[in-house]
PDB file of N, CA and C in Angstrom:
ATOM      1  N   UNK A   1      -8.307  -4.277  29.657  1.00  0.00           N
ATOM      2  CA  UNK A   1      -7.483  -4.431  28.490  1.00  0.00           C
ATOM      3  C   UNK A   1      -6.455  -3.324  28.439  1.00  0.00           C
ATOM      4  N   UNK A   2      -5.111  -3.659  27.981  1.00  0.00           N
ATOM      5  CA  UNK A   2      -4.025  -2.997  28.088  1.00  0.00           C
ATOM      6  C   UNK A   2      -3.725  -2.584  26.568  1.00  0.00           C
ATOM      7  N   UNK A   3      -4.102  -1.687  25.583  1.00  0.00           N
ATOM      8  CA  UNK A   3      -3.851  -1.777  24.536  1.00  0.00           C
ATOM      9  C   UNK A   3      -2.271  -0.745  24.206  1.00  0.00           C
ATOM     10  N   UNK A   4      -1.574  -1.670  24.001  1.00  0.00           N
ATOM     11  CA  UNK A   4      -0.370  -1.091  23.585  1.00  0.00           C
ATOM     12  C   UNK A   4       0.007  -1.052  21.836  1.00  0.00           C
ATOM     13  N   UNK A   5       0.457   0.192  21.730  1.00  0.00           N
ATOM     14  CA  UNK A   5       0.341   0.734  20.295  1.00  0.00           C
ATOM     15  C   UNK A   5       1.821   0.815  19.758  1.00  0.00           C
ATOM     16  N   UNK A   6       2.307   0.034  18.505  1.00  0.00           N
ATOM     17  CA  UNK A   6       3.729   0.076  18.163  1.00  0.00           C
ATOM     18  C   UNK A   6       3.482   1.310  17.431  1.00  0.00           C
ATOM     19  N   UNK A   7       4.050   2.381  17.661  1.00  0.00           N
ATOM     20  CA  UNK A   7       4.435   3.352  16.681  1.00  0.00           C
ATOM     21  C   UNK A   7       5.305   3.562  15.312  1.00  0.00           C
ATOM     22  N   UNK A   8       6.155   2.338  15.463  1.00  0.00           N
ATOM     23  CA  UNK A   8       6.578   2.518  14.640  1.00  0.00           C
ATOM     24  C   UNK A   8       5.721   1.283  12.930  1.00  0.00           C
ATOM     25  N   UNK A   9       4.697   0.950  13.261  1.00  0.00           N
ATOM     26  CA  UNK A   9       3.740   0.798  12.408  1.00  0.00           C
ATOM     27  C   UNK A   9       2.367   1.489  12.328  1.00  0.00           C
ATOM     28  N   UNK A  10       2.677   2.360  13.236  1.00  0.00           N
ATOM     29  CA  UNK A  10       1.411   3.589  13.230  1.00  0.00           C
ATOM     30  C   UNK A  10       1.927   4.631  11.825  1.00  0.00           C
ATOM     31  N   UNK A  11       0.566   4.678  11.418  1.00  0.00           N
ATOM     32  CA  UNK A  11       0.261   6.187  10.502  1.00  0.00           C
ATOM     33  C   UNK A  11      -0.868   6.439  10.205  1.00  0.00           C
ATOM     34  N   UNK A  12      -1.268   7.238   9.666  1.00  0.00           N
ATOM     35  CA  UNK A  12      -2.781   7.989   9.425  1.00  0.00           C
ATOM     36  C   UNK A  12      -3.063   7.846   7.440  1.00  0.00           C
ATOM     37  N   UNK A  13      -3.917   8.344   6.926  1.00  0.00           N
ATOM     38  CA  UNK A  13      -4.382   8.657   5.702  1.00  0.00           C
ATOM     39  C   UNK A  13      -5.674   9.131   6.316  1.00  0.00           C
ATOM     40  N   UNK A  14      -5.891  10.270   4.897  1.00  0.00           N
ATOM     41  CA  UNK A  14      -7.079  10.673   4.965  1.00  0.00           C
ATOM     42  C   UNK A  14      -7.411  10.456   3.295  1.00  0.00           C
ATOM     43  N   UNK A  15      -8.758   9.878   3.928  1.00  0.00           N
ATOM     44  CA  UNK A  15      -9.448   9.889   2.367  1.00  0.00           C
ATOM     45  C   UNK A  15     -10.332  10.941   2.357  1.00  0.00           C
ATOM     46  N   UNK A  16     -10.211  11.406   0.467  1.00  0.00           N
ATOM     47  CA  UNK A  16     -11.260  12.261  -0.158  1.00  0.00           C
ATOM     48  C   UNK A  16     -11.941  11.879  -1.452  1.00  0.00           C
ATOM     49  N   UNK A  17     -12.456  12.704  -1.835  1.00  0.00           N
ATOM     50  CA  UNK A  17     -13.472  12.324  -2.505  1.00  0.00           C
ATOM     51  C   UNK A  17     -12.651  12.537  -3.847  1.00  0.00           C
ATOM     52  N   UNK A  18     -11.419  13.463  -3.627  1.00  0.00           N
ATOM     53  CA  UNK A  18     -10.414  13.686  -4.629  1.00  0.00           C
ATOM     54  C   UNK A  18      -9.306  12.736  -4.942  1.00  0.00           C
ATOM     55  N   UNK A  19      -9.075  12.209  -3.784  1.00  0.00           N
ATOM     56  CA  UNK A  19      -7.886  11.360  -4.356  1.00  0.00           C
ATOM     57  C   UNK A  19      -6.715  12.084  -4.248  1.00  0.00           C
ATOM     58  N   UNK A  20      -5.581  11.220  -4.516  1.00  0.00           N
ATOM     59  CA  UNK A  20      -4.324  11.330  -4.524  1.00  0.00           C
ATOM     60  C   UNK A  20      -3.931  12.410  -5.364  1.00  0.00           C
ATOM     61  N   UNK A  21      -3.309  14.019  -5.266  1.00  0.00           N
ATOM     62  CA  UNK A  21      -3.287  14.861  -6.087  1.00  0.00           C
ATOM     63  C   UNK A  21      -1.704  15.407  -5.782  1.00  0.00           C
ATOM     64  N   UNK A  22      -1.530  16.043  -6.530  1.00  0.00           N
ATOM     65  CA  UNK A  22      -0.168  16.998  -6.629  1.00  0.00           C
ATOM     66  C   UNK A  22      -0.609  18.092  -5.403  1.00  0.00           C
ATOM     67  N   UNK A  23       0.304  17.892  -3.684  1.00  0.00           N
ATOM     68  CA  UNK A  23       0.418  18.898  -2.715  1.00  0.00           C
ATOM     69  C   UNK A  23      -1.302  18.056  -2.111  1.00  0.00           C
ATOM     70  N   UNK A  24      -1.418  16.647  -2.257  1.00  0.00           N
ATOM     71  CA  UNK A  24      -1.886  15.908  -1.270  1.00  0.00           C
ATOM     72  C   UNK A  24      -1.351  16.244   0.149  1.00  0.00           C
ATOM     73  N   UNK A  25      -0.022  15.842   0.244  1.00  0.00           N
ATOM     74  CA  UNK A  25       0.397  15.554   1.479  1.00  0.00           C
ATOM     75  C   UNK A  25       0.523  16.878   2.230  1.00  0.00           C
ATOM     76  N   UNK A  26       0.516  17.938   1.737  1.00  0.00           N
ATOM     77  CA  UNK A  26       0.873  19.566   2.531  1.00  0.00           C
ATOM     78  C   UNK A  26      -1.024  19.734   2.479  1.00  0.00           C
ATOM     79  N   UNK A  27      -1.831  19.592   1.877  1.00  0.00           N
ATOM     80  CA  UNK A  27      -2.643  20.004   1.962  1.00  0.00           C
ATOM     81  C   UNK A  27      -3.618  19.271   3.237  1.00  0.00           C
ATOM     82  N   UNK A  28      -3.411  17.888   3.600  1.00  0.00           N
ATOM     83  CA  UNK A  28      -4.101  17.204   4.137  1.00  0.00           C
ATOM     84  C   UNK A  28      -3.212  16.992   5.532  1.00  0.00           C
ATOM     85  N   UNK A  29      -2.115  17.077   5.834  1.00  0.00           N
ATOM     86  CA  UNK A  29      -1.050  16.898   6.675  1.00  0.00           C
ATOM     87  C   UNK A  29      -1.810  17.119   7.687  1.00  0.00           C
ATOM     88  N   UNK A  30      -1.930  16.705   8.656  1.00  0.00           N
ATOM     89  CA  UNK A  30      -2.114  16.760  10.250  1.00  0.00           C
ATOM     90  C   UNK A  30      -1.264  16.490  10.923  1.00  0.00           C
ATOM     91  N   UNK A  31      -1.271  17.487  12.236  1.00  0.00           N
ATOM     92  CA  UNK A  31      -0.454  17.218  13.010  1.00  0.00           C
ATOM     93  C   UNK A  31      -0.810  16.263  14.650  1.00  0.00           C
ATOM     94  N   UNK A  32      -0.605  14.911  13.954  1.00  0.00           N
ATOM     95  CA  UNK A  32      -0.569  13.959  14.674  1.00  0.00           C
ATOM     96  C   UNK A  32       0.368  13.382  16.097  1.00  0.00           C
ATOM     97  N   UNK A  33      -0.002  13.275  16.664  1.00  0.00           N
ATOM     98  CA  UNK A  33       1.325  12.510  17.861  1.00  0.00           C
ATOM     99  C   UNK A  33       0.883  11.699  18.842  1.00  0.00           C
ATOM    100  N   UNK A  34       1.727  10.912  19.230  1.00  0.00           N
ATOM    101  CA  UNK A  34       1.259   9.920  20.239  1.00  0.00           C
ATOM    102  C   UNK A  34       2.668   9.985  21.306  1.00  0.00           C
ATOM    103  N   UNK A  35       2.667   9.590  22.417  1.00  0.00           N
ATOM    104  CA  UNK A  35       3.433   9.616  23.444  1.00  0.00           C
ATOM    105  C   UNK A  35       4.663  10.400  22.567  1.00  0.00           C
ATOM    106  N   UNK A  36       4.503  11.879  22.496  1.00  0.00           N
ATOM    107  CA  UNK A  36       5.390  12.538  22.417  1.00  0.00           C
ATOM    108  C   UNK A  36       5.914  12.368  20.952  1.00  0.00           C
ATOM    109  N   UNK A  37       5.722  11.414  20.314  1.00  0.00           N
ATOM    110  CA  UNK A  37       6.154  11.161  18.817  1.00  0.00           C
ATOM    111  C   UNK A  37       4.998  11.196  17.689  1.00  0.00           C
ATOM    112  N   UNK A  38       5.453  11.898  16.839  1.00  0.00           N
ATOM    113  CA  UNK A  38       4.810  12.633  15.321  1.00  0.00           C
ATOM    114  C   UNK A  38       4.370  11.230  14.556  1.00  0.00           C
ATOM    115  N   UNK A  39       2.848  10.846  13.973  1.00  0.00           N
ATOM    116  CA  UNK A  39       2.671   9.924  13.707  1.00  0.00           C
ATOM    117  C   UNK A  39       2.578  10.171  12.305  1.00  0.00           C
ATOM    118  N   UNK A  40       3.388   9.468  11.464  1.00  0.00           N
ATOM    119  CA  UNK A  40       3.554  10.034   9.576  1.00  0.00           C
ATOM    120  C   UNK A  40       2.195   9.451   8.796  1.00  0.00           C
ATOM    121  N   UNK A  41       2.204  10.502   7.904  1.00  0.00           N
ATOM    122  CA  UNK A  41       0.766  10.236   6.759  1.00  0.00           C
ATOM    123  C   UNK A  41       1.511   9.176   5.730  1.00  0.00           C
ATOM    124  N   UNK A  42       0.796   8.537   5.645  1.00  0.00           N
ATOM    125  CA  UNK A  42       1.076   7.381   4.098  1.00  0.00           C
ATOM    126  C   UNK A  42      -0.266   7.261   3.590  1.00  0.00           C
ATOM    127  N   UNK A  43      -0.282   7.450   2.612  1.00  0.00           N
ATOM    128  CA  UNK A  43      -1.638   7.998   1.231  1.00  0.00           C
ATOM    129  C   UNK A  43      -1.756   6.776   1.139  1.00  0.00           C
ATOM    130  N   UNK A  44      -0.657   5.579   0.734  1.00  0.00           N
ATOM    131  CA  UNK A  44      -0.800   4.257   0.708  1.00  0.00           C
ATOM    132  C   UNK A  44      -0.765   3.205   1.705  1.00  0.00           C
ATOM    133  N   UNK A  45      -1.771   3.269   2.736  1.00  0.00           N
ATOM    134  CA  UNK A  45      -1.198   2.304   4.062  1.00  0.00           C
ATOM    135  C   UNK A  45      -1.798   0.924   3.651  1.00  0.00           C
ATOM    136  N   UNK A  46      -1.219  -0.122   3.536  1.00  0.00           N
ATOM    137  CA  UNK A  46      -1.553  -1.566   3.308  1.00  0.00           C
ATOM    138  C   UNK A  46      -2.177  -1.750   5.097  1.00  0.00           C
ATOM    139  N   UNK A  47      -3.344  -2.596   5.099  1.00  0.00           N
ATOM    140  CA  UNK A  47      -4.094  -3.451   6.015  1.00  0.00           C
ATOM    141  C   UNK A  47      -4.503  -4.324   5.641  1.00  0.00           C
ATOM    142  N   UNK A  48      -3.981  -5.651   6.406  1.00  0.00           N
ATOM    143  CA  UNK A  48      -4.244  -7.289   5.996  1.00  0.00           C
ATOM    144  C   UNK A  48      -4.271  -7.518   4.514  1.00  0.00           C
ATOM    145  N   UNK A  49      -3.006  -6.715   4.128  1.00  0.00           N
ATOM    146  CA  UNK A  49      -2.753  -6.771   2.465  1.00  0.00           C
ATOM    147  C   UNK A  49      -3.527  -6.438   1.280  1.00  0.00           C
ATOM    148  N   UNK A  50      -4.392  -5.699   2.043  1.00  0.00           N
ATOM    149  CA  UNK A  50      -4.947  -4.277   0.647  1.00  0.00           C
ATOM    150  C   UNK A  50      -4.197  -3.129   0.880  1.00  0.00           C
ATOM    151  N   UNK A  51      -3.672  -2.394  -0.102  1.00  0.00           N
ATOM    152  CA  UNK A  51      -3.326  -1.237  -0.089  1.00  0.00           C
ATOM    153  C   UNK A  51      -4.549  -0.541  -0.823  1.00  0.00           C
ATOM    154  N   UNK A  52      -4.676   0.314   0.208  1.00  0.00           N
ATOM    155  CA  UNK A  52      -5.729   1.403   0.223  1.00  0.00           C
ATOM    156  C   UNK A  52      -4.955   2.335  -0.355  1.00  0.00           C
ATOM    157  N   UNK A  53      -6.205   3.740  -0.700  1.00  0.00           N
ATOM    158  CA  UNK A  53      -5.869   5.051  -1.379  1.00  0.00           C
ATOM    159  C   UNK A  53      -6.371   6.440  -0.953  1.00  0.00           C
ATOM    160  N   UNK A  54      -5.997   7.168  -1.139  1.00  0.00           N
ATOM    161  CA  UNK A  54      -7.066   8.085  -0.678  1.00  0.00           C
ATOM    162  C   UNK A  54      -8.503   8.356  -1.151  1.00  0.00           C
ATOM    163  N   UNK A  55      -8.603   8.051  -2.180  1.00  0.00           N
ATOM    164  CA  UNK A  55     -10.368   7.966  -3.076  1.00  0.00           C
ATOM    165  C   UNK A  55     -10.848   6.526  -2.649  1.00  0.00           C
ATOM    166  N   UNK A  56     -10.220   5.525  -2.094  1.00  0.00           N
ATOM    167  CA  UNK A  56     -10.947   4.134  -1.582  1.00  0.00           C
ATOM    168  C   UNK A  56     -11.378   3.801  -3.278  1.00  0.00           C
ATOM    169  N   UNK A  57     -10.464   3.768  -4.541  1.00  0.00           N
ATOM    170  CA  UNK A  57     -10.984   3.488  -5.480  1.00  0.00           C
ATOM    171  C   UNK A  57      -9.834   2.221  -5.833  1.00  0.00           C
ATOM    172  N   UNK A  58      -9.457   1.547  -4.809  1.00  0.00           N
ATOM    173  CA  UNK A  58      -8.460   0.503  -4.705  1.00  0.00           C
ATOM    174  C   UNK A  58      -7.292   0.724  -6.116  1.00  0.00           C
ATOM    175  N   UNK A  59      -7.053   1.682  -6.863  1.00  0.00           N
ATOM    176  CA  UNK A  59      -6.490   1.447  -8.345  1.00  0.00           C
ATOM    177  C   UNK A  59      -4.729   1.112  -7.853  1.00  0.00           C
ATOM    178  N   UNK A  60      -4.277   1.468  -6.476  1.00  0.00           N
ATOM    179  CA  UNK A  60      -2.596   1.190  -6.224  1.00  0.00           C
ATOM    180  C   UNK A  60      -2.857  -0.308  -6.009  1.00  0.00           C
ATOM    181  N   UNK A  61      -4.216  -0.893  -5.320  1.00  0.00           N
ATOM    182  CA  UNK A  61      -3.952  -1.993  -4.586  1.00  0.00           C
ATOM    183  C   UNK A  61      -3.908  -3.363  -6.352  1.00  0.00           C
ATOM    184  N   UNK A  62      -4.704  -2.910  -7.555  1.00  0.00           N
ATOM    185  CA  UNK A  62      -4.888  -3.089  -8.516  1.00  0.00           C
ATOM    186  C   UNK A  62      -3.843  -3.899  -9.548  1.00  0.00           C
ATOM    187  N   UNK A  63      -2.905  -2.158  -9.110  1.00  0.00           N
ATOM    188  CA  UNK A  63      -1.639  -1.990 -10.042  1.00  0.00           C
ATOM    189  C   UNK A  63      -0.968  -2.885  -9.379  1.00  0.00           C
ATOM    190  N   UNK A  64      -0.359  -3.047  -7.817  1.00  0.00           N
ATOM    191  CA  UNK A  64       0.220  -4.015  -7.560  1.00  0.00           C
ATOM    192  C   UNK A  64       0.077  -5.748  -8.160  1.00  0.00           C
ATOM    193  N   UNK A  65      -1.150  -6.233  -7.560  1.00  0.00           N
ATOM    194  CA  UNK A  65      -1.582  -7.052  -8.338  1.00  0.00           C
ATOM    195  C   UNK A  65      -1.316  -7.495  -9.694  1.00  0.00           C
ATOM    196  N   UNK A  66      -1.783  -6.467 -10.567  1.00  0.00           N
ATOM    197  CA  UNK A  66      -1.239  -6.799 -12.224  1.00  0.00           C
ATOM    198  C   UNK A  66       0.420  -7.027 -12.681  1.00  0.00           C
ATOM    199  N   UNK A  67       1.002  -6.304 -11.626  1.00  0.00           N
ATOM    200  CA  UNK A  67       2.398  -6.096 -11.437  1.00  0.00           C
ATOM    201  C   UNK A  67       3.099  -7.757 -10.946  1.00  0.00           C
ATOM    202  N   UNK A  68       2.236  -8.311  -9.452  1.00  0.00           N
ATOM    203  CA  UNK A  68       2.800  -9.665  -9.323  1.00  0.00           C
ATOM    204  C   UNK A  68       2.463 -10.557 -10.482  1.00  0.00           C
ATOM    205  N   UNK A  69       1.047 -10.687 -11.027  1.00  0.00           N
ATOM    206  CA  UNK A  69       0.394 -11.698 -11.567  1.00  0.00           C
ATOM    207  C   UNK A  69       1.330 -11.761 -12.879  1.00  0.00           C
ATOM    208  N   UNK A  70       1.776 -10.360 -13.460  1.00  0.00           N
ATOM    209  CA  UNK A  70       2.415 -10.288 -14.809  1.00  0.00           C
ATOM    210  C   UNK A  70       3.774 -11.028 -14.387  1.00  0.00           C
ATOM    211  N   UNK A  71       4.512 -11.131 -13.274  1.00  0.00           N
ATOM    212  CA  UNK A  71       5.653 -11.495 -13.236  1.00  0.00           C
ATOM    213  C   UNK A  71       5.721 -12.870 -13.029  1.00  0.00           C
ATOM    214  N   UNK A  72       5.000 -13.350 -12.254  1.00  0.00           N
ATOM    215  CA  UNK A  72       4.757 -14.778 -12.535  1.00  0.00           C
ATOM    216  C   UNK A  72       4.364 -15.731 -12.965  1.00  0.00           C
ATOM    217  N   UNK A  73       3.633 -14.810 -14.495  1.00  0.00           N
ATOM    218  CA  UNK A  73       2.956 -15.349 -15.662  1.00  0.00           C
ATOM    219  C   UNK A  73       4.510 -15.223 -16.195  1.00  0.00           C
ATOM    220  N   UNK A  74       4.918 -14.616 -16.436  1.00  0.00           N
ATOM    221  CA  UNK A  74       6.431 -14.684 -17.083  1.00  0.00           C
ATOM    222  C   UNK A  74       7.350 -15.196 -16.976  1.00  0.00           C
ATOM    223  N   UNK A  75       7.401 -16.194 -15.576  1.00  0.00           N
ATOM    224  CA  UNK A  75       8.053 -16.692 -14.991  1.00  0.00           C
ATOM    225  C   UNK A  75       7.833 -18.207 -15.121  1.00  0.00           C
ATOM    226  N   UNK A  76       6.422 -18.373 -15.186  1.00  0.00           N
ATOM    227  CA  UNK A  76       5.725 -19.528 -15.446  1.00  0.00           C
ATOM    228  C   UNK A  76       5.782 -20.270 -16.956  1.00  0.00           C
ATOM    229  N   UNK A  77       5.678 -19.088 -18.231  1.00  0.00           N
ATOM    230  CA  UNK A  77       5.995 -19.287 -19.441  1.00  0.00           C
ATOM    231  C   UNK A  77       7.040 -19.548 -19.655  1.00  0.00           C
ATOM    232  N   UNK A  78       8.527 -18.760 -18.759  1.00  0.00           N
ATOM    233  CA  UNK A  78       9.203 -19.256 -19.198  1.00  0.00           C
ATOM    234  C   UNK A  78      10.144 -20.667 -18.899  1.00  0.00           C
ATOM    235  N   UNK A  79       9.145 -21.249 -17.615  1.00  0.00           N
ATOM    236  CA  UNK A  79       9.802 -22.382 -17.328  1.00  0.00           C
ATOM    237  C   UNK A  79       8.994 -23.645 -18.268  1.00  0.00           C
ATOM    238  N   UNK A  80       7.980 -23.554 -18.578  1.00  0.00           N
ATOM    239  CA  UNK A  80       6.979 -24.309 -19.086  1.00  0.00           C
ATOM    240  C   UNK A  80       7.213 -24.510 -20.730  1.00  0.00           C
ATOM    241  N   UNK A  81       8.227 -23.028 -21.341  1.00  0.00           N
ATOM    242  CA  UNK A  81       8.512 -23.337 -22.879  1.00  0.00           C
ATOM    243  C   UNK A  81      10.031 -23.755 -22.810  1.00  0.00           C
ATOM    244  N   UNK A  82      10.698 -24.093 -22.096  1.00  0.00           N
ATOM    245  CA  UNK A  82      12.038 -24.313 -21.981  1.00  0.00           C
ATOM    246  C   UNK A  82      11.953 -25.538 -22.103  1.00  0.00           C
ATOM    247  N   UNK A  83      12.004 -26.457 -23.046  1.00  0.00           N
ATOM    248  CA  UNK A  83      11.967 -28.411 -23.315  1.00  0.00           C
ATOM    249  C   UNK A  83      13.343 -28.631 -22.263  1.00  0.00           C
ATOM    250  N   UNK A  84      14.359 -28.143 -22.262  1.00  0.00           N
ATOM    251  CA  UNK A  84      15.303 -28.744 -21.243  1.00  0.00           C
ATOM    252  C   UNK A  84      14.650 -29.217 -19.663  1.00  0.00           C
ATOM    253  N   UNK A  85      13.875 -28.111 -19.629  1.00  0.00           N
ATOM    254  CA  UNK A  85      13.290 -28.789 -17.838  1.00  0.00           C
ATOM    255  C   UNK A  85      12.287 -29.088 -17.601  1.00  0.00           C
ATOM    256  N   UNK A  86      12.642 -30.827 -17.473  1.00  0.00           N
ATOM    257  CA  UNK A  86      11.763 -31.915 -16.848  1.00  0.00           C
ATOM    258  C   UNK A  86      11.953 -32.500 -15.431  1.00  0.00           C
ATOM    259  N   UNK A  87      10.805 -32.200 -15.026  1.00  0.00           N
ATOM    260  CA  UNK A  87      10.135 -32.189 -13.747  1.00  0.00           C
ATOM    261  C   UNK A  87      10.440 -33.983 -13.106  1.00  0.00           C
TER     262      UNK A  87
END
């Protein structure tokens, strides 16, 4: 097996038991690299469309969620109270 790695969807997180804090990223920073190139930290890396956190207490992957569901509840009300549009 030949496993070839896109870098430019490579990054790291580290989880703690703390979570996402003010001087997260200087405090936890590693110095990562792969064929010569620096691989960047993201606190929030989405996989197969969870966004993870650093406490694994899913609350970004959450907020997103409430964020779509609210917009297309709003979107939905307002096509559904509008008597002009029939389907």
């Amino acid at each position: 097996w030949s496993l070839k790695i896109n870098l430019s969807k490579t990054s790291y997180c580290v989880f703690t038991t703390a979570g996402y804090r003010v001087g997260h990223e200087t405090k936890y920073k590693l110095k990562l690299s792969l064929e010569g190139s620096q691989i960047p930290m993201d606190p929030f890396p989405t996989l197969l469309g969870i966004t993870l956190d650093p406490k694994l207490n899913f609350k970004k992957l959450f907020e997103n969620l409430t964020q779509k569901i609210t917009t297309r509840l709003l979107i939905y009300t307002t096509v559904m109270l509008n008597p002009e549009n029939t389907w």
